[in-house]
Every structure is written in structure tokens, then in C-alpha cells.
PDB file of N, CA and C in Angstrom:
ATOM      1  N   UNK A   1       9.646  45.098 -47.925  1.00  0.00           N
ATOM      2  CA  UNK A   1       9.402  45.640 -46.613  1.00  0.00           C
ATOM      3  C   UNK A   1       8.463  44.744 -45.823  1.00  0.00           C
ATOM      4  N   UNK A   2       7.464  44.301 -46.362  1.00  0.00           N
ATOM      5  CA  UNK A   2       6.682  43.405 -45.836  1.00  0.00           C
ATOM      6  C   UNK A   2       7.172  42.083 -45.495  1.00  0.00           C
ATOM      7  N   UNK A   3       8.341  41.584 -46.033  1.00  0.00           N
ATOM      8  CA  UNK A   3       9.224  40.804 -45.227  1.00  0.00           C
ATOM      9  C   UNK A   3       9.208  40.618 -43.689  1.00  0.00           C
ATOM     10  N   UNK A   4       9.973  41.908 -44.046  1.00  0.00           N
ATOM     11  CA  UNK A   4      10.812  42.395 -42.509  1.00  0.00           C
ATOM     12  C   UNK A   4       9.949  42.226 -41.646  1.00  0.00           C
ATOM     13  N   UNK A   5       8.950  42.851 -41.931  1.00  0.00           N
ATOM     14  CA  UNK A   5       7.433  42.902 -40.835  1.00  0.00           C
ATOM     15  C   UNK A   5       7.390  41.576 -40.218  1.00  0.00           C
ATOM     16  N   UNK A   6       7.118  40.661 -41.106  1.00  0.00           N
ATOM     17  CA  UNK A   6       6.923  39.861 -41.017  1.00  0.00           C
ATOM     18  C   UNK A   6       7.917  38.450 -40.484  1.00  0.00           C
ATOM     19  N   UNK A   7       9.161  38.899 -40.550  1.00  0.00           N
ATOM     20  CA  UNK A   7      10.330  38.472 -40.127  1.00  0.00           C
ATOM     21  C   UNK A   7      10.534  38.834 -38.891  1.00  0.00           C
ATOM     22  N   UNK A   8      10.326  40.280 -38.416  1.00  0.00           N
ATOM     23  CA  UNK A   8      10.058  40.629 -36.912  1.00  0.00           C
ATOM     24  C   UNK A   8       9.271  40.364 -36.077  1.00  0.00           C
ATOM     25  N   UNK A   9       7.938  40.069 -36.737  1.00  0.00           N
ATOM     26  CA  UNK A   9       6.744  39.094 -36.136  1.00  0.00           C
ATOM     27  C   UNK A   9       6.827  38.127 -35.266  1.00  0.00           C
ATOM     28  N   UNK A  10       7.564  37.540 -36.447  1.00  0.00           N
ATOM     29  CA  UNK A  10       7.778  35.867 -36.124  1.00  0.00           C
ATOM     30  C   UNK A  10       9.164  35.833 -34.535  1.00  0.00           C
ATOM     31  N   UNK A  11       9.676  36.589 -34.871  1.00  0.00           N
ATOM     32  CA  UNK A  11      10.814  36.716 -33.666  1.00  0.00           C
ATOM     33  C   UNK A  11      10.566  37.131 -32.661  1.00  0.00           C
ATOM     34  N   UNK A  12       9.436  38.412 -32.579  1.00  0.00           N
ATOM     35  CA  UNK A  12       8.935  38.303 -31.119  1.00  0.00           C
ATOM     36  C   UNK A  12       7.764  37.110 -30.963  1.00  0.00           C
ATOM     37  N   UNK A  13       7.366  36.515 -31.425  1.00  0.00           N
ATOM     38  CA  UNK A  13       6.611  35.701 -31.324  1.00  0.00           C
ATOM     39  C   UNK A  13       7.497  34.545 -30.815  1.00  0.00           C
ATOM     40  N   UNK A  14       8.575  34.128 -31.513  1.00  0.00           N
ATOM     41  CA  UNK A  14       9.205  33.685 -30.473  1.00  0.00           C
ATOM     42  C   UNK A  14       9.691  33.683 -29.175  1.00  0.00           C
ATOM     43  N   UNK A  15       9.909  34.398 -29.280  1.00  0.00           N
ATOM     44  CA  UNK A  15      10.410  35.365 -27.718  1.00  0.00           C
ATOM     45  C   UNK A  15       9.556  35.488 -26.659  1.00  0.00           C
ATOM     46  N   UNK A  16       8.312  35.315 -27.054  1.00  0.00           N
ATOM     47  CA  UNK A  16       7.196  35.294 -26.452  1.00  0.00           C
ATOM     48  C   UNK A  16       6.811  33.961 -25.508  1.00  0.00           C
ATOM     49  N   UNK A  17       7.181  33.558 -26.815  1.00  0.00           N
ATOM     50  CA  UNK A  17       6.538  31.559 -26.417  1.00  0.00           C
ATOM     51  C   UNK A  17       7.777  30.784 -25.824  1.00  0.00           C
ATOM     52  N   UNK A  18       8.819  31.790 -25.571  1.00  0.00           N
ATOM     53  CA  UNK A  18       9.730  30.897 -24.970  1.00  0.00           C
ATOM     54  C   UNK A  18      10.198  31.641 -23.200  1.00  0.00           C
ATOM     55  N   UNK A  19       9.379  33.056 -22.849  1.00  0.00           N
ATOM     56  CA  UNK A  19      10.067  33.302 -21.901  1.00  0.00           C
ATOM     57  C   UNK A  19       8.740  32.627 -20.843  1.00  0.00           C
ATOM     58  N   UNK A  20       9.141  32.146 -19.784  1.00  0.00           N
ATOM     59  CA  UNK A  20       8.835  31.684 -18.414  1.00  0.00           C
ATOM     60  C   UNK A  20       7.359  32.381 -18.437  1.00  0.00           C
ATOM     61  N   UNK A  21       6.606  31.688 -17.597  1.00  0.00           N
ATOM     62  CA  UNK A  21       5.191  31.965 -17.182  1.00  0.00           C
ATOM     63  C   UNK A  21       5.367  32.986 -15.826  1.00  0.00           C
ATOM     64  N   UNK A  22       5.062  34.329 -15.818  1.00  0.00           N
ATOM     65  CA  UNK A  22       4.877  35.038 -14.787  1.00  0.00           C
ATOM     66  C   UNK A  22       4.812  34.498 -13.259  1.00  0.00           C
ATOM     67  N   UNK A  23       5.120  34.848 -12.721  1.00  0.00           N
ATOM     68  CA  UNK A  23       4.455  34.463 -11.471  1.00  0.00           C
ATOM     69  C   UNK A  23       3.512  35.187 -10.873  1.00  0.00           C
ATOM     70  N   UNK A  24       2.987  34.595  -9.687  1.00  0.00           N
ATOM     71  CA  UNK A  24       1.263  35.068 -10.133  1.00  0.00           C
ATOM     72  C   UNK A  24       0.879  35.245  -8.286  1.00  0.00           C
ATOM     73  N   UNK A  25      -0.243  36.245  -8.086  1.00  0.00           N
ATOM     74  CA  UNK A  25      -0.279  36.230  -6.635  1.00  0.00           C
ATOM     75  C   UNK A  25      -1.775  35.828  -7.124  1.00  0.00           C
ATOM     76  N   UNK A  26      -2.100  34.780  -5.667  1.00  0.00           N
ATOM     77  CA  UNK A  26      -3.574  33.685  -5.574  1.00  0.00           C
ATOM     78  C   UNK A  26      -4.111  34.351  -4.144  1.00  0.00           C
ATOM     79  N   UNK A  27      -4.993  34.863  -4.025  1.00  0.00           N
ATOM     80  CA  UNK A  27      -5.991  35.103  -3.157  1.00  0.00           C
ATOM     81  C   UNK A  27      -7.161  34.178  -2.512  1.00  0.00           C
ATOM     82  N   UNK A  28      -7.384  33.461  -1.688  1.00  0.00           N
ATOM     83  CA  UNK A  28      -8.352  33.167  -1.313  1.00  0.00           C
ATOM     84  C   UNK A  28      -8.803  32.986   0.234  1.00  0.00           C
ATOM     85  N   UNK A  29      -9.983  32.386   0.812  1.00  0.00           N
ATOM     86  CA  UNK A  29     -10.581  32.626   1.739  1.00  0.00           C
ATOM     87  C   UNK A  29     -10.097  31.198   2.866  1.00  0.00           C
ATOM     88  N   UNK A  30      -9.889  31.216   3.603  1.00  0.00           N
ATOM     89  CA  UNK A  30      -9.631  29.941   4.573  1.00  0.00           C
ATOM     90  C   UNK A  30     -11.047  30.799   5.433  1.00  0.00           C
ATOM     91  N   UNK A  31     -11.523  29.083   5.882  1.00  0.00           N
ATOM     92  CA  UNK A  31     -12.964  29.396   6.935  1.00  0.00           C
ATOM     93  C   UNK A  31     -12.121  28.383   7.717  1.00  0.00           C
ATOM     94  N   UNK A  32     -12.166  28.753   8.898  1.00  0.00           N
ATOM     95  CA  UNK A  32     -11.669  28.017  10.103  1.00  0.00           C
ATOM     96  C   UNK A  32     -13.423  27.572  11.046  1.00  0.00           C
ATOM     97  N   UNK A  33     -13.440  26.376   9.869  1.00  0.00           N
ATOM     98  CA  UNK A  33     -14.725  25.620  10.490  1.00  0.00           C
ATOM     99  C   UNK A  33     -14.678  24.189  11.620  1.00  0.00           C
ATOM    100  N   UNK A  34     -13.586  24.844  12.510  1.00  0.00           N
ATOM    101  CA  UNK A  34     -13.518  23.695  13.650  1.00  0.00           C
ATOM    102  C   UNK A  34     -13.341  24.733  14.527  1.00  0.00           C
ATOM    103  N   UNK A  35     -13.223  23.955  15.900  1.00  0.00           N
ATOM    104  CA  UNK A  35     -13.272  24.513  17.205  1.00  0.00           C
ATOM    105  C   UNK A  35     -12.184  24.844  17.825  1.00  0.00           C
ATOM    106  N   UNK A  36     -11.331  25.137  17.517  1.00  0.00           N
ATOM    107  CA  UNK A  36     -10.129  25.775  17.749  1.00  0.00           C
ATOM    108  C   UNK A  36      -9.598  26.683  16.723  1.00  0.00           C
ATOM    109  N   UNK A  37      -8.655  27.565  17.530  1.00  0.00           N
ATOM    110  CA  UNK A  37      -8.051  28.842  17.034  1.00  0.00           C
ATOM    111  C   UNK A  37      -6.829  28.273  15.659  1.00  0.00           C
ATOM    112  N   UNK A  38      -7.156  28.842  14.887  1.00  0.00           N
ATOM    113  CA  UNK A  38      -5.673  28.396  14.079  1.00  0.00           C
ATOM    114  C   UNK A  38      -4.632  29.986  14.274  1.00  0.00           C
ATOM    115  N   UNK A  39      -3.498  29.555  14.804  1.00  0.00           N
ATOM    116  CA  UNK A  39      -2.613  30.241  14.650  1.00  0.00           C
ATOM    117  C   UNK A  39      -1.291  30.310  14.119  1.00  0.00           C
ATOM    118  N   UNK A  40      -0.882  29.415  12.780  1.00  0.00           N
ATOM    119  CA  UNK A  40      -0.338  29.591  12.066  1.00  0.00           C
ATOM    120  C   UNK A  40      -0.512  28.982  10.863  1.00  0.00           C
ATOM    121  N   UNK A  41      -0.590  29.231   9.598  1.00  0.00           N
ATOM    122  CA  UNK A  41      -0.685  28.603   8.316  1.00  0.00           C
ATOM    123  C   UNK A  41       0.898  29.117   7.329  1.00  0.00           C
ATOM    124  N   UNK A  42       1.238  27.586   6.890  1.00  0.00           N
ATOM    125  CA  UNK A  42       2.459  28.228   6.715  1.00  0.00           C
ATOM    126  C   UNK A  42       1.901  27.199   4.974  1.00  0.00           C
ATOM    127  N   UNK A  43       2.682  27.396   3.570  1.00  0.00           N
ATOM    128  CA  UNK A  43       2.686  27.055   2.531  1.00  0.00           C
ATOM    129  C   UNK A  43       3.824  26.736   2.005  1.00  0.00           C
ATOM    130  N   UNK A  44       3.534  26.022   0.684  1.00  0.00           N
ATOM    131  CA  UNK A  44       5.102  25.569   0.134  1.00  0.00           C
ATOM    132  C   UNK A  44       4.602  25.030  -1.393  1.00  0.00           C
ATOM    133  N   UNK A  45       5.304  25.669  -2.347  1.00  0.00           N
ATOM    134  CA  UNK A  45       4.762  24.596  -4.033  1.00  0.00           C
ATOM    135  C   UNK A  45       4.982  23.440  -3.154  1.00  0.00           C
ATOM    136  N   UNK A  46       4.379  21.813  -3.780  1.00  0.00           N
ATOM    137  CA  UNK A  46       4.609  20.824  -3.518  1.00  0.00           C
ATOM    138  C   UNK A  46       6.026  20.155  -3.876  1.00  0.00           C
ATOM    139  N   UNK A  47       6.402  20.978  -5.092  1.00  0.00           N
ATOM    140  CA  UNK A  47       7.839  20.635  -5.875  1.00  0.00           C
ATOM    141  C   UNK A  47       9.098  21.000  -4.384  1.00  0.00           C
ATOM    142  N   UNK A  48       8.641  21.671  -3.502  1.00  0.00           N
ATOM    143  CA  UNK A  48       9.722  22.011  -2.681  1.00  0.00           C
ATOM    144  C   UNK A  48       9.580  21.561  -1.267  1.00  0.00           C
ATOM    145  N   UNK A  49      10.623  21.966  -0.260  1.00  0.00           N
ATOM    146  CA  UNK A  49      10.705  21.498   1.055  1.00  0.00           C
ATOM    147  C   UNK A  49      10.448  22.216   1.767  1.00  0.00           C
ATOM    148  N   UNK A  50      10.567  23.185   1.757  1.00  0.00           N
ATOM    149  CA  UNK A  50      10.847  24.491   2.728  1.00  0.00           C
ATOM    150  C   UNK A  50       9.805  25.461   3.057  1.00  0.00           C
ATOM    151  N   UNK A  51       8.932  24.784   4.213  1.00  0.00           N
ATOM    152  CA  UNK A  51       7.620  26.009   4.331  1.00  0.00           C
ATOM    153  C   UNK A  51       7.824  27.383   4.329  1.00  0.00           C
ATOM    154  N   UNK A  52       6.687  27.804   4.124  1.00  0.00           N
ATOM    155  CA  UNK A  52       7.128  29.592   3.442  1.00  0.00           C
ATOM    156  C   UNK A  52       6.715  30.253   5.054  1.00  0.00           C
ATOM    157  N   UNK A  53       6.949  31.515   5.137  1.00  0.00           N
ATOM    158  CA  UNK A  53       6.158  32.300   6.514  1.00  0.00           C
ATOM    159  C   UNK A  53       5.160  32.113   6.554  1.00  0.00           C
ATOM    160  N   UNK A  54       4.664  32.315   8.001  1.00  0.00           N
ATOM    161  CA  UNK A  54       3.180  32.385   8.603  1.00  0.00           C
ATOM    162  C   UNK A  54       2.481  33.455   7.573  1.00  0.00           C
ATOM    163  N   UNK A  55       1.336  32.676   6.921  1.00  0.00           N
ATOM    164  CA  UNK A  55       0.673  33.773   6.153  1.00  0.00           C
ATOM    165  C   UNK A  55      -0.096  34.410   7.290  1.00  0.00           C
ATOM    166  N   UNK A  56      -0.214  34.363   8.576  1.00  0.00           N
ATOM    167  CA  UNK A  56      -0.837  34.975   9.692  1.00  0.00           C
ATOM    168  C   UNK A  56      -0.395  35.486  10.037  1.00  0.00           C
ATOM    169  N   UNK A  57       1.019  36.186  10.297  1.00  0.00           N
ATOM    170  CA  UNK A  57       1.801  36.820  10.131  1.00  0.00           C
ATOM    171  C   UNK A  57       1.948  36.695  11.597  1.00  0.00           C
ATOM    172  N   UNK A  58       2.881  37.792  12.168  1.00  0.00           N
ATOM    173  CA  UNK A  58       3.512  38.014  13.814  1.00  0.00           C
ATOM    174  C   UNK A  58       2.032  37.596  15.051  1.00  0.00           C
ATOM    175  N   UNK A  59       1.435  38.626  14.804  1.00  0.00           N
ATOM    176  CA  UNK A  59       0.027  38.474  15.558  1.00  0.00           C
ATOM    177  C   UNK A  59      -1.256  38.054  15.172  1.00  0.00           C
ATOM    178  N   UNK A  60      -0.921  37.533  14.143  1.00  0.00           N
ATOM    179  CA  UNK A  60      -2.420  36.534  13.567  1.00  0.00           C
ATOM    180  C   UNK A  60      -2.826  35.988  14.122  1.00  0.00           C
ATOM    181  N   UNK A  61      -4.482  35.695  14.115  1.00  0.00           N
ATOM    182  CA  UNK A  61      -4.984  34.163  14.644  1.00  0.00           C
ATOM    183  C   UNK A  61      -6.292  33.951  14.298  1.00  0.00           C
ATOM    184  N   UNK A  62      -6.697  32.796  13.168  1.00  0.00           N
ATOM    185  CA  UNK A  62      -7.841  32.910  12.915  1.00  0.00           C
ATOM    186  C   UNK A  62      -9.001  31.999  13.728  1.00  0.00           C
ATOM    187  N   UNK A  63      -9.919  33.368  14.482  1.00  0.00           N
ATOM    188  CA  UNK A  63     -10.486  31.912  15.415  1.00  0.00           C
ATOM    189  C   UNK A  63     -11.183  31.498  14.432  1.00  0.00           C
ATOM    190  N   UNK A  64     -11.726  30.794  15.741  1.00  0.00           N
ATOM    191  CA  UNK A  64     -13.200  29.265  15.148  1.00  0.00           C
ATOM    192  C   UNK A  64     -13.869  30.034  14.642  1.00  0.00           C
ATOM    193  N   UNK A  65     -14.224  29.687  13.753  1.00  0.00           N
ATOM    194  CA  UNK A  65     -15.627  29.960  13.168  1.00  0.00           C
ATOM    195  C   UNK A  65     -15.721  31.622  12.619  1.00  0.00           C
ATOM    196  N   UNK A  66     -14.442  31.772  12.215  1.00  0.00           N
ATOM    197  CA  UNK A  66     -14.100  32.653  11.166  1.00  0.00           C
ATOM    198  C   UNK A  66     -13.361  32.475  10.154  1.00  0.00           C
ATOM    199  N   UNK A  67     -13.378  33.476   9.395  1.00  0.00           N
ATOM    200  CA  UNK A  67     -13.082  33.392   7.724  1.00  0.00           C
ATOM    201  C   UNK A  67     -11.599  34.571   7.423  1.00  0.00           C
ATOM    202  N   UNK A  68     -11.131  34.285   6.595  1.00  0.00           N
ATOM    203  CA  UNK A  68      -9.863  35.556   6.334  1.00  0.00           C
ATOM    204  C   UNK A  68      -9.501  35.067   5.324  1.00  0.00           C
ATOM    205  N   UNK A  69      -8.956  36.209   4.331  1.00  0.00           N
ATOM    206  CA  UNK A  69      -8.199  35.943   3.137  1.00  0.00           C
ATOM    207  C   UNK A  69      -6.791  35.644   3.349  1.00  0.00           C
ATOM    208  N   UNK A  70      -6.533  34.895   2.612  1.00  0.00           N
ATOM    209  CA  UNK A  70      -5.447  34.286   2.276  1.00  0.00           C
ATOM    210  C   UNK A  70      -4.545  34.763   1.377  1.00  0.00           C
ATOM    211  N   UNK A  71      -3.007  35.463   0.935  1.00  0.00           N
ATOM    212  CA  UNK A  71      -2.177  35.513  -0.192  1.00  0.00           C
ATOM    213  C   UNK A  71      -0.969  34.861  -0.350  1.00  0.00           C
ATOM    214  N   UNK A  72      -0.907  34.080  -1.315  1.00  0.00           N
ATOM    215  CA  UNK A  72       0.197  33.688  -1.542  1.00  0.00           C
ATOM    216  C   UNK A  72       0.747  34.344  -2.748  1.00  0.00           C
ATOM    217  N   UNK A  73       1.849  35.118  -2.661  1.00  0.00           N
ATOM    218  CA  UNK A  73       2.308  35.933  -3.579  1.00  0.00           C
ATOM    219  C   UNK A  73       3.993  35.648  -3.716  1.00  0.00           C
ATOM    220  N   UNK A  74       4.378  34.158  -3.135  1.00  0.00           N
ATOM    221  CA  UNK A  74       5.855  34.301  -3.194  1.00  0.00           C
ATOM    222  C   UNK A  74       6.871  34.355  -4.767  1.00  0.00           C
ATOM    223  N   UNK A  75       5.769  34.790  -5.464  1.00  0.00           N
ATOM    224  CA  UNK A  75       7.023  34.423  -6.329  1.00  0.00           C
ATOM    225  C   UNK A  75       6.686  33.250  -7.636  1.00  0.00           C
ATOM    226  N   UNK A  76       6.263  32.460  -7.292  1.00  0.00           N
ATOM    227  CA  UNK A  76       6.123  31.182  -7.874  1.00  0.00           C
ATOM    228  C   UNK A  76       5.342  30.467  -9.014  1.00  0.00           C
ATOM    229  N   UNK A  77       5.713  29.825 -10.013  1.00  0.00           N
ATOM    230  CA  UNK A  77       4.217  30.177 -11.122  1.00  0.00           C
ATOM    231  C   UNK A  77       4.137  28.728 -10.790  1.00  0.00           C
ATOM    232  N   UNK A  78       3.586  27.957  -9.576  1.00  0.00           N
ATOM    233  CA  UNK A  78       3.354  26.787  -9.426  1.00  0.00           C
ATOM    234  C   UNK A  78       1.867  27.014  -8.579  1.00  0.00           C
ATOM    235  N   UNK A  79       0.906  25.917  -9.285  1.00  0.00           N
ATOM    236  CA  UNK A  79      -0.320  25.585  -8.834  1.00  0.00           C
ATOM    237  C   UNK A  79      -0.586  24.786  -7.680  1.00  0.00           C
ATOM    238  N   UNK A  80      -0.101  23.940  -7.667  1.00  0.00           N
ATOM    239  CA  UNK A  80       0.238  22.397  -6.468  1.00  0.00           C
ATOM    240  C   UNK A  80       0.532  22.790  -5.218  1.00  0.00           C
ATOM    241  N   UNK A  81      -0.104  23.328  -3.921  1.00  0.00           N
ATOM    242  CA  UNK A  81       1.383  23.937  -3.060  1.00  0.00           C
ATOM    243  C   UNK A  81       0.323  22.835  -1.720  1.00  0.00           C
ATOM    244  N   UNK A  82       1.702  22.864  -1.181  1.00  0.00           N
ATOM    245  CA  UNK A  82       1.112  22.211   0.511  1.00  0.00           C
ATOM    246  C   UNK A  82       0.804  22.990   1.393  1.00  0.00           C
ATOM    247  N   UNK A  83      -0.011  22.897   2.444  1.00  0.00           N
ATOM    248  CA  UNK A  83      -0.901  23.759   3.198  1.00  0.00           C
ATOM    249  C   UNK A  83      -0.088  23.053   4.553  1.00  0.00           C
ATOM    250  N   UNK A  84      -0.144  23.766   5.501  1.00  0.00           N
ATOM    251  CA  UNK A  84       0.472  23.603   7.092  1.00  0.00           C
ATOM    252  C   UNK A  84      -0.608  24.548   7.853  1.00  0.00           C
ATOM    253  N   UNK A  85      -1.382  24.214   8.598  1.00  0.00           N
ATOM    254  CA  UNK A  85      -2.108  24.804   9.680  1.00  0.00           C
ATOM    255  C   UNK A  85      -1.327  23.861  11.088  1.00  0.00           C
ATOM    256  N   UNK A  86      -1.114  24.706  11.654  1.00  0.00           N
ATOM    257  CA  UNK A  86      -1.176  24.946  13.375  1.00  0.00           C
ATOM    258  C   UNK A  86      -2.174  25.308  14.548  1.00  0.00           C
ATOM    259  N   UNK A  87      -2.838  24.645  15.042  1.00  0.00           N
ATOM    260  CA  UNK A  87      -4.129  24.939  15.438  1.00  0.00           C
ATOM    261  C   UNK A  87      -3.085  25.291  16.862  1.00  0.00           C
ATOM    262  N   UNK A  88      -4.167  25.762  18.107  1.00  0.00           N
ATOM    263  CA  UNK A  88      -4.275  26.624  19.224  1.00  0.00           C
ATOM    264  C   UNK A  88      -3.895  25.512  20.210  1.00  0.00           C
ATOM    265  N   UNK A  89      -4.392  24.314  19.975  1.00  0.00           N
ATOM    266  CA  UNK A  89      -4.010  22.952  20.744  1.00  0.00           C
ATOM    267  C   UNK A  89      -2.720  22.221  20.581  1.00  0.00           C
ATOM    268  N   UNK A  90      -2.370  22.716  19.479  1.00  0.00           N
ATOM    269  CA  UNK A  90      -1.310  21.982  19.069  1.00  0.00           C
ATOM    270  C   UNK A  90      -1.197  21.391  17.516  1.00  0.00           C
ATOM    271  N   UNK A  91      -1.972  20.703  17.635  1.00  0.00           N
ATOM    272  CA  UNK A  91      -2.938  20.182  16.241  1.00  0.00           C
ATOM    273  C   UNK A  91      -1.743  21.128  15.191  1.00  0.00           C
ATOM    274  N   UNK A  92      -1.420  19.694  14.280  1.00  0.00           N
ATOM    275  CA  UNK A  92      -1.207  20.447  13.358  1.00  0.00           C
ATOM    276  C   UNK A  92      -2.273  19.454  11.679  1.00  0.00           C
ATOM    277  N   UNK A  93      -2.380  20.216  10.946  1.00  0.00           N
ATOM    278  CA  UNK A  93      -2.855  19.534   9.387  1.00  0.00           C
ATOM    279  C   UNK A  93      -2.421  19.956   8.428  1.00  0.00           C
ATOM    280  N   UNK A  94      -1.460  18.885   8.355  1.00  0.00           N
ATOM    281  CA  UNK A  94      -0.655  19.190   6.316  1.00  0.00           C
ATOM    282  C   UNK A  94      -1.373  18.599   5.072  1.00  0.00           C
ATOM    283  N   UNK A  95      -1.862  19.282   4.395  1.00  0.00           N
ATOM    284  CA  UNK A  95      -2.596  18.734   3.225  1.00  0.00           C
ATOM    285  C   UNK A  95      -1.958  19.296   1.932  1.00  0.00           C
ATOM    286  N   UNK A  96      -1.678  18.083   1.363  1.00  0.00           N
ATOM    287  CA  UNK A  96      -0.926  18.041   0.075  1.00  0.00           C
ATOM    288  C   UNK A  96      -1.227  18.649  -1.222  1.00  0.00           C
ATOM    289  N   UNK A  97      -0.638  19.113  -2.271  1.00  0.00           N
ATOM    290  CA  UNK A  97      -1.192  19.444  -3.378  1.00  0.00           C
ATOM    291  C   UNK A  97      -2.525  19.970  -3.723  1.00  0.00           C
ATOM    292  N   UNK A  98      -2.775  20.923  -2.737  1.00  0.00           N
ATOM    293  CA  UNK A  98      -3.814  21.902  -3.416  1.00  0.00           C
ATOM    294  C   UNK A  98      -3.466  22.688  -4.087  1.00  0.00           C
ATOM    295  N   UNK A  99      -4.392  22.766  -5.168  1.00  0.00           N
ATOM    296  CA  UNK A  99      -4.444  23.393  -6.596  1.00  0.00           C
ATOM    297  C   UNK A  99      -5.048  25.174  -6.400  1.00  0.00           C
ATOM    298  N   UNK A 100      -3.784  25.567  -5.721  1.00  0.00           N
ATOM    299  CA  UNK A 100      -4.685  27.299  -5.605  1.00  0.00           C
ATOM    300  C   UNK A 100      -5.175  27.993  -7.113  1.00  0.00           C
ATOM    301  N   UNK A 101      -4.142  27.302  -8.274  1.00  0.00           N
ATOM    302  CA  UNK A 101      -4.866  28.447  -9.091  1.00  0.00           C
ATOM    303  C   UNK A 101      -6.237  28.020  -9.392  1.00  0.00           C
ATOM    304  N   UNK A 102      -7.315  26.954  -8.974  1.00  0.00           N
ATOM    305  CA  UNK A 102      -8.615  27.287  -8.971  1.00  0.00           C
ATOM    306  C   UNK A 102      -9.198  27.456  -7.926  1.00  0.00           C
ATOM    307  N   UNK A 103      -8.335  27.642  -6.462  1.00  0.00           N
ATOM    308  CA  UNK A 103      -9.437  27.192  -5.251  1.00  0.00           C
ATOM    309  C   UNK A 103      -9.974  29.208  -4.961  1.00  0.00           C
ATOM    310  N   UNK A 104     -11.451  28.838  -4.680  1.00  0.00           N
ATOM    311  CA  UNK A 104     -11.509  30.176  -4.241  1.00  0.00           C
ATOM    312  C   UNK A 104     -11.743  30.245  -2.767  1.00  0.00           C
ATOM    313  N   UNK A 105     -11.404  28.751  -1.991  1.00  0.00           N
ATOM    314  CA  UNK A 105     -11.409  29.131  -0.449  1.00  0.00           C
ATOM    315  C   UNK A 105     -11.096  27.825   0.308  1.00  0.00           C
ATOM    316  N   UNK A 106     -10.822  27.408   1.304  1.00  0.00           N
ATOM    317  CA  UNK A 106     -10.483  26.433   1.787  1.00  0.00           C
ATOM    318  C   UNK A 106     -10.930  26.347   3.509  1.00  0.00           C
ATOM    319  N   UNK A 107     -11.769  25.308   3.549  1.00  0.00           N
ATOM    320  CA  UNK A 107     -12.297  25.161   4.731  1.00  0.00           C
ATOM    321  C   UNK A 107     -11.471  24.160   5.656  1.00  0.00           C
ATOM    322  N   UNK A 108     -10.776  24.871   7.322  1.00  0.00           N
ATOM    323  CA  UNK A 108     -10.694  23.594   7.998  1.00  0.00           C
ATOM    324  C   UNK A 108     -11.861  23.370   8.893  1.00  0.00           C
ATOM    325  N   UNK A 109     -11.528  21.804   8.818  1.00  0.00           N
ATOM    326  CA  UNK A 109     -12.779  20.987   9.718  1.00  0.00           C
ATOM    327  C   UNK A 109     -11.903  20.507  10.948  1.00  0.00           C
ATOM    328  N   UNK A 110     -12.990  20.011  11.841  1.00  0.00           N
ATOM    329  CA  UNK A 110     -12.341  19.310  13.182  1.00  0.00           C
ATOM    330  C   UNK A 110     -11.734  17.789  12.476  1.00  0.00           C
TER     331      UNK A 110
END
């Protein structure tokens, strides 16, 4: 009997170590530390092309010299993602491969 146990063990243990890494929702803080309004931030894993929605959603807008949380919850068990801000002027800033699963906030500058 102690076999079996032990034979069943081992099989979910397999099963374990072979299914896919969850995907995961990342929270953090953007400080809009320049002088203009940002009114759209859009994201993307770096592995892909296709920016995701305005995490600011329909009527968002984070002014100057404020702070708001951030979620990225699409789905994705990727760390690496690209950032898209749209500032109020026009201005746009794409910054590459930030590592959300450690950032706990992200500041833009002028």
C-alpha cells in the first residue's frame, strides 16, 4: 500500500512541475513627476507587439505631480513588459523592459 502512496506522490508531483506558471496581477504606483498631465499609459510583455488598453481608462488623467496605482492584470505570467505614456502635450515615452514583478512604483520625469 505504501507503494501506491507513494507512486501517486510522485505523479502529482509531476503534474505539478509541469503545468504553466499562473498568471499573476502586479500592482504598482506611477508618480507623474513632470509638468504635464499624462493621459494615457498603455503596456505590453516585451515578448509582444500589441499595446494593451489605457490603464487610465476612458476618463483618466494623471496630473503633474500626482501619484495613482497602476494594474496590470492581463493575463500574462511575463515580467519584462513595455511602458507607453502619452503626456497632455503630446509627448509620448516608451520605456522598454521593465521588470514589474519587482517594481513597486515608477516615476515619470520631464
Amino acid at each position: 500500500m505504501h507503494k501506491n502512496l507513494a507512486g501517486g506522490l510522485a505523479a502529482l508531483f509531476l503534474v505539478a512541475a509541469i503545468t504553466p506558471a499562473t498568471a499573476q496581477t502586479v500592482e504598482f504606483t506611477v508618480i507623474n513627476n513632470s509638468s504635464v498631465d499624462l493621459h494615457y499609459f498603455f503596456t505590453t510583455p516585451s515578448n509582444e507587439n500589441n499595446w494593451g488598453e489605457d490603464l487610465l481608462g476612458d476618463s483618466g488623467i494623471l496630473e503633474a505631480g500626482y501619484q495613482a496605482t497602476a494594474t496590470i492584470g492581463d493575463g500574462s505570467d511575463q515580467c519584462l513588459y513595455d511602458f507607453r505614456f502619452v503626456m497632455d502635450n503630446g509627448a509620448e515615452l516608451i520605456e522598454p523592459q521593465i521588470d514589474i514583478c519587482t517594481l513597486d512604483s515608477y516615476t515619470i520625469h520631464d
